[in-house]
Protein backbone atom coordinates (compact mmCIF):
# COMPACT_ATOMS: atom_id res chain seq x y z
CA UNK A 1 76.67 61.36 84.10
CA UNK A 2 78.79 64.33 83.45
CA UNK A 3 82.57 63.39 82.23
CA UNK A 4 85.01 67.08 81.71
CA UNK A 5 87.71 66.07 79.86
CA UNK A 6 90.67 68.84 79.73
CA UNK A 7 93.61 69.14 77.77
CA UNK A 8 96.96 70.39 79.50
CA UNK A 9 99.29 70.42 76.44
CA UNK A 10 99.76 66.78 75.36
CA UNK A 11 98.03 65.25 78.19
CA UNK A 12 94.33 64.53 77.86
CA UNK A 13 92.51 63.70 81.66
CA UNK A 14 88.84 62.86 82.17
CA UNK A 15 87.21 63.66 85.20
CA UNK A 16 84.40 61.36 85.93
CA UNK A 17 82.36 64.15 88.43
CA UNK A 18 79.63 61.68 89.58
CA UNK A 19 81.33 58.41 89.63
CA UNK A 20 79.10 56.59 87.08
CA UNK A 21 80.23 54.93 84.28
CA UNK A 22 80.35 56.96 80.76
CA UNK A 23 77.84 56.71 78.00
CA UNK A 24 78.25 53.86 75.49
CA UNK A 25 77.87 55.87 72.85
CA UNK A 26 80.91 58.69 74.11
CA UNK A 27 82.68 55.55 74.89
CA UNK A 28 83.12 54.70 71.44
CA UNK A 29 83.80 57.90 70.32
CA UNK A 30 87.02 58.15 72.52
CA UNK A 31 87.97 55.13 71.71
CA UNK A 32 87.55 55.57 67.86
CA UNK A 33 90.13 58.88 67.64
CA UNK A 34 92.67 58.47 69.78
CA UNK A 35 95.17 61.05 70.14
CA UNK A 36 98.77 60.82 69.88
CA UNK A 37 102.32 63.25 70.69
CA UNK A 38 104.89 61.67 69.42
CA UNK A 39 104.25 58.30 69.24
CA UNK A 40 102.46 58.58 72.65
CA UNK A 41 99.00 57.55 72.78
CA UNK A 42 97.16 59.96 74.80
CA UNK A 43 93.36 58.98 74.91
CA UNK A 44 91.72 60.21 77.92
CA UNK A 45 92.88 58.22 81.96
CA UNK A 46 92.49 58.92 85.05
CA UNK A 47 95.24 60.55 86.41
CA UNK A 48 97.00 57.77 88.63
CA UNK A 49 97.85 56.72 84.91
CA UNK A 50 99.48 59.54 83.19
CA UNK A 51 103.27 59.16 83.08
CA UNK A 52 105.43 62.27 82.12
CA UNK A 53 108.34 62.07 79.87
CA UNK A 54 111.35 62.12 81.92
CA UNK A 55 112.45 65.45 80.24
CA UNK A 56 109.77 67.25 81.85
CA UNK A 57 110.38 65.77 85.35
CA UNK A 58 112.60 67.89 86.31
CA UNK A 59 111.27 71.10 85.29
CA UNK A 60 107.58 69.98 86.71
CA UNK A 61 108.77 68.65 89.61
CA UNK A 62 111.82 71.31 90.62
CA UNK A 63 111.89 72.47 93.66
CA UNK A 64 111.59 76.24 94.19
CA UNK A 65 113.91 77.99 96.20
CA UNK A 66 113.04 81.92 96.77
CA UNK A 67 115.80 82.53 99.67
CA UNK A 68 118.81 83.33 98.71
CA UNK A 69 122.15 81.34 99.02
CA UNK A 70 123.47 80.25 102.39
CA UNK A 71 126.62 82.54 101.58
CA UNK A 72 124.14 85.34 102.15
CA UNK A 73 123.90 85.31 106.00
CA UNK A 74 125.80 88.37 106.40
CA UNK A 75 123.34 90.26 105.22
CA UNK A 76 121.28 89.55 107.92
CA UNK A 77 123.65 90.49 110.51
CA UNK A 78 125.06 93.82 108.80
CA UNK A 79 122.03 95.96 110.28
CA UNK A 80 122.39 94.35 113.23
CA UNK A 81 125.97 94.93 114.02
CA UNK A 82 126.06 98.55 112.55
CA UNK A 83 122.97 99.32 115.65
CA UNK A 84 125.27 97.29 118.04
CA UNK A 85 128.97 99.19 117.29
CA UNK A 86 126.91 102.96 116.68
CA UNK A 87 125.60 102.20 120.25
CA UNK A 88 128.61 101.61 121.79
CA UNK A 89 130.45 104.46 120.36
CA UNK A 90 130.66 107.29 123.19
CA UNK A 91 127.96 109.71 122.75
CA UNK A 92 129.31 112.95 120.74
CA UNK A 93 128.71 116.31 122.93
CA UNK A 94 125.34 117.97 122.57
CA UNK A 95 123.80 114.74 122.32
CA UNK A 96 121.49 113.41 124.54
CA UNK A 97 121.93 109.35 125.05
CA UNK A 98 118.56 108.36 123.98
CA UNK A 99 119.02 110.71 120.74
CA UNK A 100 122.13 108.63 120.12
CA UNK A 101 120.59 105.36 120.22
CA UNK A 102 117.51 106.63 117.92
CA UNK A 103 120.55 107.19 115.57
CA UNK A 104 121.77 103.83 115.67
CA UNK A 105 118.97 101.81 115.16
CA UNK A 106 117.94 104.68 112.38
CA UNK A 107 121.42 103.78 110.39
CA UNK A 108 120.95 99.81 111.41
CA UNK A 109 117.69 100.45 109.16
CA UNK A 110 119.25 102.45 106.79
CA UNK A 111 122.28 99.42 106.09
CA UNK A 112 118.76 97.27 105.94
CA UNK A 113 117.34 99.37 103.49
CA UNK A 114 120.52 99.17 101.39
CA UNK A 115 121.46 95.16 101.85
CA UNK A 116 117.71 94.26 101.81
CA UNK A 117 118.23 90.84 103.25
CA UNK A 118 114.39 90.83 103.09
CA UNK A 119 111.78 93.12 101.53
CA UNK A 120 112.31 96.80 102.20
CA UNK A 121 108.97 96.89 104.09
CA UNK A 122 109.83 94.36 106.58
CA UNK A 123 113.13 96.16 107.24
CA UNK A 124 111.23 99.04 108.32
CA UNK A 125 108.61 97.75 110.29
CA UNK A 126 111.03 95.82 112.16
CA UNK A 127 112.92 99.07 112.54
CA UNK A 128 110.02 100.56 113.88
CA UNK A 129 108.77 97.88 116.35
CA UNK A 130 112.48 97.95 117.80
CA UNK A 131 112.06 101.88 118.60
CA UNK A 132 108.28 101.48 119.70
CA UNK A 133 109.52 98.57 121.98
CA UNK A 134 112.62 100.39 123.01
CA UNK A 135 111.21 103.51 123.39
CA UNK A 136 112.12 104.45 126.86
CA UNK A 137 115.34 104.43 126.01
CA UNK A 138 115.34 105.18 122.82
CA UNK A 139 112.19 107.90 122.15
CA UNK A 140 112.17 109.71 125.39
CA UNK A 141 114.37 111.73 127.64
CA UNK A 142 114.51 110.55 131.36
CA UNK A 143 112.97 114.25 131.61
CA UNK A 144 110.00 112.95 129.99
CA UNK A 145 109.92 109.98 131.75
CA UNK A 146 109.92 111.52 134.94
CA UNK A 147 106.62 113.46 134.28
CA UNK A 148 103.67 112.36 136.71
CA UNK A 149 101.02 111.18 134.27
CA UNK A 150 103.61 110.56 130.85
CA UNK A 151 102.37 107.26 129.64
CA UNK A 152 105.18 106.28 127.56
CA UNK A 153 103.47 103.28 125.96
CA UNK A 154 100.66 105.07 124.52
CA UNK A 155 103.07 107.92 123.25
CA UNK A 156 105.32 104.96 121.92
CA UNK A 157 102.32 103.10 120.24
CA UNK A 158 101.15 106.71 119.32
CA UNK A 159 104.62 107.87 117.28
CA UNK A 160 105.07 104.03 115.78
CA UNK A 161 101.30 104.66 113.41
CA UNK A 162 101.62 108.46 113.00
CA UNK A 163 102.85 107.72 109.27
CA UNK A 164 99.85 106.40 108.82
CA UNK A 165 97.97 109.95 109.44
CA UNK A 166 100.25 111.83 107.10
CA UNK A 167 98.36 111.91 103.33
CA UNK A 168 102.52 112.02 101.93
CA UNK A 169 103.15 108.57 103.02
CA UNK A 170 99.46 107.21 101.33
CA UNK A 171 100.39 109.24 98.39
CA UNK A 172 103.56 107.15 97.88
CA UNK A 173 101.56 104.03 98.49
CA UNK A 174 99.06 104.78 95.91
CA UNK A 175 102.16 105.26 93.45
CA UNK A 176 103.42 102.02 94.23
CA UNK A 177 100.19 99.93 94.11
CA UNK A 178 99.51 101.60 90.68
CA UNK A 179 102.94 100.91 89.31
CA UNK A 180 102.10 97.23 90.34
CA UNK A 181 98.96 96.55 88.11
């Protein structure tokens, strides 16, 4: 028969492991030094009997809420809209209209960055899946395009991990994993 009893603050629980009965002997010595909080007698039950003050309730019991406020929402959208009005905006001269839209969705990342209506990490990879998915309009010319052989979705998949080759970007990833621990 093993019996683990553990202490959690004031509240004593047993844990009968097996599902045999406990020693006579240990029986006894529970019952001869009961332990009390407060007036509360707190000898060791199984769990289905503890009862926690009502003052605790609330803070045991509270739910968590991470996201932010429901007034929030236009955070959300700012990125969004800033890609949506940039793009609609004529195209200055010298421009190309794919180098415009690359613009766009670079400053709807940007306000992203900035608002951080999630994590700053999310903003960017979702800022860089929209240009990888995008990319014939958005990465390449309709020069490029036109070439016999251009495979623009291994060129698009090829530019979206290219951070990933350049030691810079690991450096600053080291920095922040250190800072972390």
């Amino acid at each position: 028969m093993v019996r683990r009893v553990k202490e959690f603050g004031p509240l004593i629980v047993s844990i009968d492991t097996h599902g045999k009965q406990p020693d006579s002997r240990k029986q006894k010595a529970v019952r001869r030094t009961p332990r009390s909080h407060r007036g509360r007698d707190l000898r060791a039950r199984p769990l289905h009997q503890i009862t926690l003050p009502e003052r605790l309730t609330p803070l045991l019991f509270r739910r968590h809420n991470t996201m932010k406020p429901s007034t929030e929402w236009w955070r959300y959208l700012a990125p969004l809209a800033v890609i949506a009005i940039i793009a609609l905006l004529p195209v200055p001269a010298g421009l190309e209209n794919h180098t415009w839209l690359y613009f766009a969705v670079f400053t709807g990342v940007i306000v992203g960055l900035i608002l951080e209506p999630v994590p700053g990490a999310v903003v960017a990879m979702v800022g860089i899946s929209i240009i990888a998915i995008l990319s014939p309009w958005l990465l390449f010319s309709p020069e490029q395009l036109a070439q016999p052989g251009f495979k623009f979705t291994a060129k698009s998949l090829s530019w979206a991990v290219s951070g990933f080759s350049n030691s810079v970007i690991w450096l600053i990833f080291a920095a922040f994993m250190l800072h972390r621990l």
